[in-house]
N, C-alpha and C. Protein backbone atom coordinates (compact mmCIF):
# COMPACT_ATOMS: atom_id res chain seq x y z
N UNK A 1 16.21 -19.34 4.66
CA UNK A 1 14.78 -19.13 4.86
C UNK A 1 14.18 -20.44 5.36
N UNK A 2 13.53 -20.32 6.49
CA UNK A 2 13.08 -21.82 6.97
C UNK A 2 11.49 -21.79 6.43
N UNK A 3 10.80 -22.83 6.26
CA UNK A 3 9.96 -23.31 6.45
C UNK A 3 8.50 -22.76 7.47
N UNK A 4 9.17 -22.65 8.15
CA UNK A 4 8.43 -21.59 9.33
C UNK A 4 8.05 -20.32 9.04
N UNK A 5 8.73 -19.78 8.18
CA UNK A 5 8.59 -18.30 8.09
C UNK A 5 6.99 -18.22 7.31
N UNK A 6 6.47 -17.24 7.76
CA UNK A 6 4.55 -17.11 7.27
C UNK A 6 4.58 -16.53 6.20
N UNK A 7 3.94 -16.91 5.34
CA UNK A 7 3.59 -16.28 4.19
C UNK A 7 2.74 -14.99 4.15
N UNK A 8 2.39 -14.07 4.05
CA UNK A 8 1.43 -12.83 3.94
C UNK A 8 1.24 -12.73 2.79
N UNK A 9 0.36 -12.19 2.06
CA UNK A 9 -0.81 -12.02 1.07
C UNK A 9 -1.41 -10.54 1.38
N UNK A 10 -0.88 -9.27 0.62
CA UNK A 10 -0.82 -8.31 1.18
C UNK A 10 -1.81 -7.30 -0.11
N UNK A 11 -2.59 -6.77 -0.09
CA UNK A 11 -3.41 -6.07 -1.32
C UNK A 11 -2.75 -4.87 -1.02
N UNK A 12 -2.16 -3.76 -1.69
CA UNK A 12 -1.79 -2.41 -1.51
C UNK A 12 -2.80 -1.63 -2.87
N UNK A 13 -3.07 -0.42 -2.56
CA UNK A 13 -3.40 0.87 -3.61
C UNK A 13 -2.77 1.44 -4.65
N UNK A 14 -2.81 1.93 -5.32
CA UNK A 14 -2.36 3.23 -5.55
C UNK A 14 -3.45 4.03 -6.15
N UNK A 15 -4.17 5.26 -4.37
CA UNK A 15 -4.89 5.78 -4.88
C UNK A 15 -4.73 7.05 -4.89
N UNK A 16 -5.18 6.96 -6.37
CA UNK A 16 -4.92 8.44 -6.97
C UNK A 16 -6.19 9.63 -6.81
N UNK A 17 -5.47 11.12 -6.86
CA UNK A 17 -6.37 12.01 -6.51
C UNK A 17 -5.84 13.61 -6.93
N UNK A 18 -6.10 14.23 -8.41
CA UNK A 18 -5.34 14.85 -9.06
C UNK A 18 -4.05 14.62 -8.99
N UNK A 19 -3.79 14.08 -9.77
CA UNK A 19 -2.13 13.86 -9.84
C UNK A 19 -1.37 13.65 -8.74
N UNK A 20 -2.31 13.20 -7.31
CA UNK A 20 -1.29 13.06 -6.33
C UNK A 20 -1.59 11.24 -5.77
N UNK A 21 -0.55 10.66 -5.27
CA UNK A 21 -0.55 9.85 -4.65
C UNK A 21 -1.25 9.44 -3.51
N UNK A 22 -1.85 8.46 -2.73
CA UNK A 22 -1.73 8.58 -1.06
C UNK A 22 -1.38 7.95 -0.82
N UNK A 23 -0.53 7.98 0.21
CA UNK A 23 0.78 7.02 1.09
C UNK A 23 0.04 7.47 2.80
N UNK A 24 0.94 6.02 3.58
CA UNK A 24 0.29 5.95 4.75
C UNK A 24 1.19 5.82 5.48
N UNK A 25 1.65 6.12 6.79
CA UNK A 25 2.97 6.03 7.70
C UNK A 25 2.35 4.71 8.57
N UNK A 26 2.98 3.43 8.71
CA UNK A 26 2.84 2.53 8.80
C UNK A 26 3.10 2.49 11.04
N UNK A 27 1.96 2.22 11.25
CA UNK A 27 2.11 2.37 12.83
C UNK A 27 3.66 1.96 13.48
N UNK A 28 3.84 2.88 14.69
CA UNK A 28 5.32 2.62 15.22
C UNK A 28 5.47 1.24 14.99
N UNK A 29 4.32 0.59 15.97
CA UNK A 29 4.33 -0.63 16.88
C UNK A 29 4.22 -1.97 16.28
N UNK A 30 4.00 -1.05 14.83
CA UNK A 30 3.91 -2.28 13.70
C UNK A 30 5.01 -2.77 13.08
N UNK A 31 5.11 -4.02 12.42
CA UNK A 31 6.05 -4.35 11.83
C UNK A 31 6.41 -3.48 10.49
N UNK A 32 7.71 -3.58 10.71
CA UNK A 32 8.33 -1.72 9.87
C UNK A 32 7.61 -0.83 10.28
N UNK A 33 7.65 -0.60 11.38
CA UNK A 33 6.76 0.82 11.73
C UNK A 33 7.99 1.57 11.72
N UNK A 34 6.52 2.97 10.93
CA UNK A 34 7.66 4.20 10.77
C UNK A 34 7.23 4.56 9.53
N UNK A 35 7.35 3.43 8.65
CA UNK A 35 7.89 3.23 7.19
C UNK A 35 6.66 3.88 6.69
N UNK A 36 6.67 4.64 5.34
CA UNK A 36 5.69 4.82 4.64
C UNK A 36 4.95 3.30 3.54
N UNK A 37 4.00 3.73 3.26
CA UNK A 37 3.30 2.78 2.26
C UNK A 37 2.15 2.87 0.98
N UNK A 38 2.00 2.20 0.52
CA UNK A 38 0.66 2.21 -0.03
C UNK A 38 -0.16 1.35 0.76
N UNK A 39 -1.35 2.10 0.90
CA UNK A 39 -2.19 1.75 1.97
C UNK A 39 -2.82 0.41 1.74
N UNK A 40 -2.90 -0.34 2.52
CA UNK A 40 -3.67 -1.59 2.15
C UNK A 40 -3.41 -3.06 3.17
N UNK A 41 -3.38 -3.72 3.32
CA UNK A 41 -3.08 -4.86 4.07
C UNK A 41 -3.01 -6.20 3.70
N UNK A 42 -3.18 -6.96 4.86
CA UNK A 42 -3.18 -8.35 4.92
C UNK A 42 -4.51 -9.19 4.47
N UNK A 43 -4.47 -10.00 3.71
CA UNK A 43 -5.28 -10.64 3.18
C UNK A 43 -5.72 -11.74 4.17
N UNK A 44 -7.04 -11.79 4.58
CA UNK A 44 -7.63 -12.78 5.30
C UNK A 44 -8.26 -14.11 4.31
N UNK A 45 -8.41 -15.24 5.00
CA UNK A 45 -8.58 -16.68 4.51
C UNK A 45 -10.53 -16.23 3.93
N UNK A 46 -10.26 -17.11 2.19
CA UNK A 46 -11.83 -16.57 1.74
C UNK A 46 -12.00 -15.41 1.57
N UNK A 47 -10.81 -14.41 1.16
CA UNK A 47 -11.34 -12.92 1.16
C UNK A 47 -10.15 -12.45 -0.24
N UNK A 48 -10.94 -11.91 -1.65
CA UNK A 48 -10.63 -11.78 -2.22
C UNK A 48 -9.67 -10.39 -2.29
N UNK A 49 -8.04 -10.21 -3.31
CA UNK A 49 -7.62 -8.92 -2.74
C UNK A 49 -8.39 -8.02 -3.22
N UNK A 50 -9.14 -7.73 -4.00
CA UNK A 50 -9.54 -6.35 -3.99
C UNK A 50 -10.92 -6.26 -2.73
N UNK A 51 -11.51 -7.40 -2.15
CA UNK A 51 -11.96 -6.69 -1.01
C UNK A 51 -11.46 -6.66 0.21
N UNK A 52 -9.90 -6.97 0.51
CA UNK A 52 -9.25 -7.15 1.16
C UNK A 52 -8.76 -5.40 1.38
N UNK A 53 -8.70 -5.22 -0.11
CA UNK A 53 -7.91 -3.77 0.20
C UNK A 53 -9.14 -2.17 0.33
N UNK A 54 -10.27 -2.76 -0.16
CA UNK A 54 -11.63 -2.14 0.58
C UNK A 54 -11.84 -2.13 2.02
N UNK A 55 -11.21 -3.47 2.83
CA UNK A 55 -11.55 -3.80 3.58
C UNK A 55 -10.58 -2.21 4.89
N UNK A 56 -9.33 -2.84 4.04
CA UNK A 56 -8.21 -2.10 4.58
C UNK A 56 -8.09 -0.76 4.33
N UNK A 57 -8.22 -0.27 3.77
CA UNK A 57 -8.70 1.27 3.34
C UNK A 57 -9.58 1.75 4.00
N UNK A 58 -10.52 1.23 5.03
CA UNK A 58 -11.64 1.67 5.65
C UNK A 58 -11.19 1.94 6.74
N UNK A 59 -10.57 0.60 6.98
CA UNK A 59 -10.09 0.72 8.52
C UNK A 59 -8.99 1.26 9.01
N UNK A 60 -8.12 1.68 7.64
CA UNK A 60 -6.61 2.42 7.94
C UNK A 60 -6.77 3.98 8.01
N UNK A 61 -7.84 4.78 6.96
CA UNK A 61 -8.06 5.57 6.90
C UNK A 61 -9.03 6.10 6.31
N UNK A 62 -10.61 5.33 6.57
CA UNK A 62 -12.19 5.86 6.61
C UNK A 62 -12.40 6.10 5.01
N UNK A 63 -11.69 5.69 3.86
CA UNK A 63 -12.03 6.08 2.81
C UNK A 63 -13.04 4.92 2.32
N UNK A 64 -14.08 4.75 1.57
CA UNK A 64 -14.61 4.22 0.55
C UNK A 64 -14.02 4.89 -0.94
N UNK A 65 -13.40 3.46 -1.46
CA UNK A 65 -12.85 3.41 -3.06
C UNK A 65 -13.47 2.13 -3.12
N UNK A 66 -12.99 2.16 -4.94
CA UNK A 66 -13.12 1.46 -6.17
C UNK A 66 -11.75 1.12 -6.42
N UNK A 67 -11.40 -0.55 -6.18
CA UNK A 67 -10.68 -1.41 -6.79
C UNK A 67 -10.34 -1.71 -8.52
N UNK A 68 -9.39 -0.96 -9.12
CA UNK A 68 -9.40 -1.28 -10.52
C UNK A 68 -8.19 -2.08 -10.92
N UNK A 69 -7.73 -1.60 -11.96
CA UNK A 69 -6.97 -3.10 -12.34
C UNK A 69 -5.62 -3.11 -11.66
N UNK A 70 -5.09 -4.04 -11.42
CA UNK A 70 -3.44 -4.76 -10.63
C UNK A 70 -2.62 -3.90 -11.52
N UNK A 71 -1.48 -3.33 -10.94
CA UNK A 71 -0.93 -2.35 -11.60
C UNK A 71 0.55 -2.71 -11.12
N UNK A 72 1.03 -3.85 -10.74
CA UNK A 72 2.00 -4.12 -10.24
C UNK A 72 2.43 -5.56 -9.21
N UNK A 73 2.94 -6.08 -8.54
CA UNK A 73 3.29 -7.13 -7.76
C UNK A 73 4.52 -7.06 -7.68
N UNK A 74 4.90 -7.40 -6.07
CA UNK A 74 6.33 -7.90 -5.81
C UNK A 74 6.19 -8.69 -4.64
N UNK A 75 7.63 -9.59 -4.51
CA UNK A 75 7.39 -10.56 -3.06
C UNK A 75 8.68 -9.99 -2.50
N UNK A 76 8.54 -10.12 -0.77
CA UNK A 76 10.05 -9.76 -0.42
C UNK A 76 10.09 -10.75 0.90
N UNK A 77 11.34 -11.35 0.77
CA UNK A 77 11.38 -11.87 2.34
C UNK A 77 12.50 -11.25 2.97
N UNK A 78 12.37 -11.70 4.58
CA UNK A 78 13.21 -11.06 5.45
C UNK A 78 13.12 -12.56 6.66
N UNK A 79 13.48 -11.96 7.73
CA UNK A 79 13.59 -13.21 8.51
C UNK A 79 12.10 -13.17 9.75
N UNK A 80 11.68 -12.28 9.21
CA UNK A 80 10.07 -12.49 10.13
C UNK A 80 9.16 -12.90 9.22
N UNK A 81 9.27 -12.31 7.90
CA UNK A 81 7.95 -12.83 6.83
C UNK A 81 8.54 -12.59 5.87
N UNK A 82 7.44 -14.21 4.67
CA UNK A 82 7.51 -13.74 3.11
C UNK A 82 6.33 -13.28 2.84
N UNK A 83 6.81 -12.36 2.39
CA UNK A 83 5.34 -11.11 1.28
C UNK A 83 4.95 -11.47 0.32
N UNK A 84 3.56 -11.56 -0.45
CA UNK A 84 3.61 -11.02 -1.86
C UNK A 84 2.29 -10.18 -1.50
N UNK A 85 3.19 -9.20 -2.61
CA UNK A 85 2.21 -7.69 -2.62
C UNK A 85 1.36 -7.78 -4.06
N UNK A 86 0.48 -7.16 -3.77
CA UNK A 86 -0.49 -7.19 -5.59
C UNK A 86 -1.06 -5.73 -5.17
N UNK A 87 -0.26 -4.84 -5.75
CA UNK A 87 -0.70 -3.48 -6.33
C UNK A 87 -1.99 -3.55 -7.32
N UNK A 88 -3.05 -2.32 -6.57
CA UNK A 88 -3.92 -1.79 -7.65
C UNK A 88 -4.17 -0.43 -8.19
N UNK A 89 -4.60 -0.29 -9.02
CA UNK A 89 -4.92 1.78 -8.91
C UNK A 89 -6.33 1.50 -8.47
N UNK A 90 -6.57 2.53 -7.81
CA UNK A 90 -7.66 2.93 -7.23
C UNK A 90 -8.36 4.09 -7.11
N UNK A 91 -9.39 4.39 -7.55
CA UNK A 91 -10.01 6.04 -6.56
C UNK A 91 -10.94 6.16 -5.75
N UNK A 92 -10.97 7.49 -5.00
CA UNK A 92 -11.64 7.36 -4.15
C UNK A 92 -13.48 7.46 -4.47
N UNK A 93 -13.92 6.74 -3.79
CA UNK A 93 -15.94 6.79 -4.01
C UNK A 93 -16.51 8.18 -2.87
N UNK A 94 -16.09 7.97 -1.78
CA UNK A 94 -16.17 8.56 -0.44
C UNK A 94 -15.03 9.10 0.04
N UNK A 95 -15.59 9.70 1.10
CA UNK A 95 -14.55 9.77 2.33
C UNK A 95 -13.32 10.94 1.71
N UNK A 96 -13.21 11.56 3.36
CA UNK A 96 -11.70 12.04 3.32
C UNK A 96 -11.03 11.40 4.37
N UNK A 97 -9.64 11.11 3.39
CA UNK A 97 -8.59 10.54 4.61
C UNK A 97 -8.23 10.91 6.31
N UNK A 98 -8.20 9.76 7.15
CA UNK A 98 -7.91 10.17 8.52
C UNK A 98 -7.21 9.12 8.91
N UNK A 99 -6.08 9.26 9.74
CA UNK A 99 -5.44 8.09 10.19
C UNK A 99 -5.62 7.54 11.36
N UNK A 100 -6.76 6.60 11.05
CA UNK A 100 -7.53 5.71 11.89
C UNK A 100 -6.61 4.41 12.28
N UNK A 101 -5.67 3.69 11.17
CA UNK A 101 -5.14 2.53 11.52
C UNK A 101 -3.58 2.96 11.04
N UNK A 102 -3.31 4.14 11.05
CA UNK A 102 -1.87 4.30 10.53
C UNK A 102 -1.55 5.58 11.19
N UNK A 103 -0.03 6.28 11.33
CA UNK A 103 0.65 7.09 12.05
C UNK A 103 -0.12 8.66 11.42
N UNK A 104 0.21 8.15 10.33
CA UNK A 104 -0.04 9.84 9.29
C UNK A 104 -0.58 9.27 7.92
N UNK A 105 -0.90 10.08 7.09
CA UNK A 105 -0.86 9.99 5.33
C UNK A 105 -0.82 11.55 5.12
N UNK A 106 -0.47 11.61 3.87
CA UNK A 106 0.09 12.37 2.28
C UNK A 106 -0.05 12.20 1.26
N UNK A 107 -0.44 13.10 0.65
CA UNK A 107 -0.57 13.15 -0.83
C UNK A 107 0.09 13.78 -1.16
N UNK A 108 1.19 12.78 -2.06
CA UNK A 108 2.34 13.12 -2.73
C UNK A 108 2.45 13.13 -4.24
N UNK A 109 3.17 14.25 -4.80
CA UNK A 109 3.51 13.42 -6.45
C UNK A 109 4.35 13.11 -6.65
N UNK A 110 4.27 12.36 -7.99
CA UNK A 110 5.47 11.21 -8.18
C UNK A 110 7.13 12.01 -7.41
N UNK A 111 7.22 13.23 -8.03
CA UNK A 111 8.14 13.62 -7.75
C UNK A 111 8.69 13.62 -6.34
N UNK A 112 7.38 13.71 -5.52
CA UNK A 112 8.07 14.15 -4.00
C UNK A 112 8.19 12.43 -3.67
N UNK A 113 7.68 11.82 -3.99
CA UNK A 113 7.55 9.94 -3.35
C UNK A 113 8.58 9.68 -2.62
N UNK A 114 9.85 9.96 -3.86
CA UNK A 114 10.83 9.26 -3.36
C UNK A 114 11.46 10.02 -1.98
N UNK A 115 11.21 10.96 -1.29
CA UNK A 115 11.51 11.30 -0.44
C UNK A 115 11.06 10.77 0.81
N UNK A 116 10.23 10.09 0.58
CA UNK A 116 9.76 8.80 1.91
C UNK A 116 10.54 7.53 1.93
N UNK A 117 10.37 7.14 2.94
CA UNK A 117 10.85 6.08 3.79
C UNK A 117 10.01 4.76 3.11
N UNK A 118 10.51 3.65 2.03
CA UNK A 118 9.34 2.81 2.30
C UNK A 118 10.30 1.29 2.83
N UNK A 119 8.95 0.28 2.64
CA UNK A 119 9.43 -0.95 2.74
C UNK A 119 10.42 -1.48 1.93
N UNK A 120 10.99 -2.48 1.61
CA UNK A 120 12.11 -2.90 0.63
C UNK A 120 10.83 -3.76 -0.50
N UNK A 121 10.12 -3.96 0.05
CA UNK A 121 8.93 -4.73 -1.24
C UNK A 121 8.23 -3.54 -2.01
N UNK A 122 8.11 -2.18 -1.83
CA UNK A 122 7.68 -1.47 -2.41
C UNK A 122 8.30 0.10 -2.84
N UNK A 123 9.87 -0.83 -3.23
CA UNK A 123 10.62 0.21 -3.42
C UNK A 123 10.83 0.11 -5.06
N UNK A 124 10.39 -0.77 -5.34
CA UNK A 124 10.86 -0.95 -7.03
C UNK A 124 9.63 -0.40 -8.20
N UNK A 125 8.17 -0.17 -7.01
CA UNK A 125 7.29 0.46 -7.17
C UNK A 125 7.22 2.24 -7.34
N UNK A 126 8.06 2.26 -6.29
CA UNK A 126 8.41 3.69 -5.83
C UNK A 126 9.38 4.23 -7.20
N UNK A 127 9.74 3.60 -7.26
CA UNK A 127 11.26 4.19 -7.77
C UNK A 127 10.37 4.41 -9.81
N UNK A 128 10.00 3.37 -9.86
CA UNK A 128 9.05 3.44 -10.88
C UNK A 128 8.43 4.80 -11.20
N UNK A 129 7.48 4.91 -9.97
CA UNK A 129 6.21 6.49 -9.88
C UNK A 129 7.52 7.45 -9.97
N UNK A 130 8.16 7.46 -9.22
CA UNK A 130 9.33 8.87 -9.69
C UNK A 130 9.96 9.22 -10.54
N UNK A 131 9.93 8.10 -11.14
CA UNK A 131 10.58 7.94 -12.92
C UNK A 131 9.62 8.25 -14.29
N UNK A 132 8.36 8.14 -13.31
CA UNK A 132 7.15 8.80 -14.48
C UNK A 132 6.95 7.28 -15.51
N UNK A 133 7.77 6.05 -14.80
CA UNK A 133 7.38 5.10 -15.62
C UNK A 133 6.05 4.30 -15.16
N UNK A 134 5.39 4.42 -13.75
CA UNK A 134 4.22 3.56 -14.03
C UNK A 134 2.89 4.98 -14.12
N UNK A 135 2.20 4.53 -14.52
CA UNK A 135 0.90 5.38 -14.85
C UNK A 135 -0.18 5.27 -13.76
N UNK A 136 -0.38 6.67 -13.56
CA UNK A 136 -1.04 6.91 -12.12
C UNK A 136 -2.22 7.68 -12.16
N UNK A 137 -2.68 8.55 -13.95
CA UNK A 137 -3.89 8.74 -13.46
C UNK A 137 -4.83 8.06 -13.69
């Protein structure tokens, strides 16, 4: 791992909506595009994560939510970037989902999750919700 490699600062969701999940198909053209996710992004300089992931939720897919408590973290590197992710639960205030900054979304339950495609930083998350071990409503 060199020196060079960028750090990212990444806020993700988990917003819930009767017992279902929402996950976001991460643009082709994007890095891991394809991949499913919890919706949320890159943290900008002076911008705290939970309005980072307000920020990102608007612009990925038109929702207004409520940021509640960190429900998780992981870091992953690879040879383009190091991550750290800070999971929150969330619900929605507004809005119905549209994929404004992403391929598709779904609302999934725990059970169906694992049948998506995700990143390698938010697989230990995943694997968790399908196991009924992290708490989602």
């Amino acid at each position: 791992m060199s020196e060079a490699t960028p750090t990212v600062e990444v806020a993700a969701g988990l917003i819930v909506r009767d017992g279902r999940i929402l996950i976001a198909q991460r643009l082709n053209n994007a890095h891991l595009g394809g991949l499913w996710e919890f919706p949320g992004g890159k943290r900008q300089a002076n911008e705290s994560f939970e309005t980072c992931l307000k920020r990102e939720v608007m612009e990925e897919l038109g929702l207004t939510i409520a940021v509640h408590e960190q429900v998780s973290s992981a870091e992953h590197h690879d040879a383009e970037l190091q991550i750290q992710l800070r999971f929150y639960r969330c619900t929605v205030l507004a809005g119905e989902p549209h994929p404004l900054g992403c391929e598709a979304f779904r609302w999934v339950t725990p059970t169906e999750i694992s049948a998506y495609s995700f990143p390698p930083a938010d697989l230990p998350l995943v694997q968790q919700i399908a196991l009924g071990q992290r708490l989602i409503a």
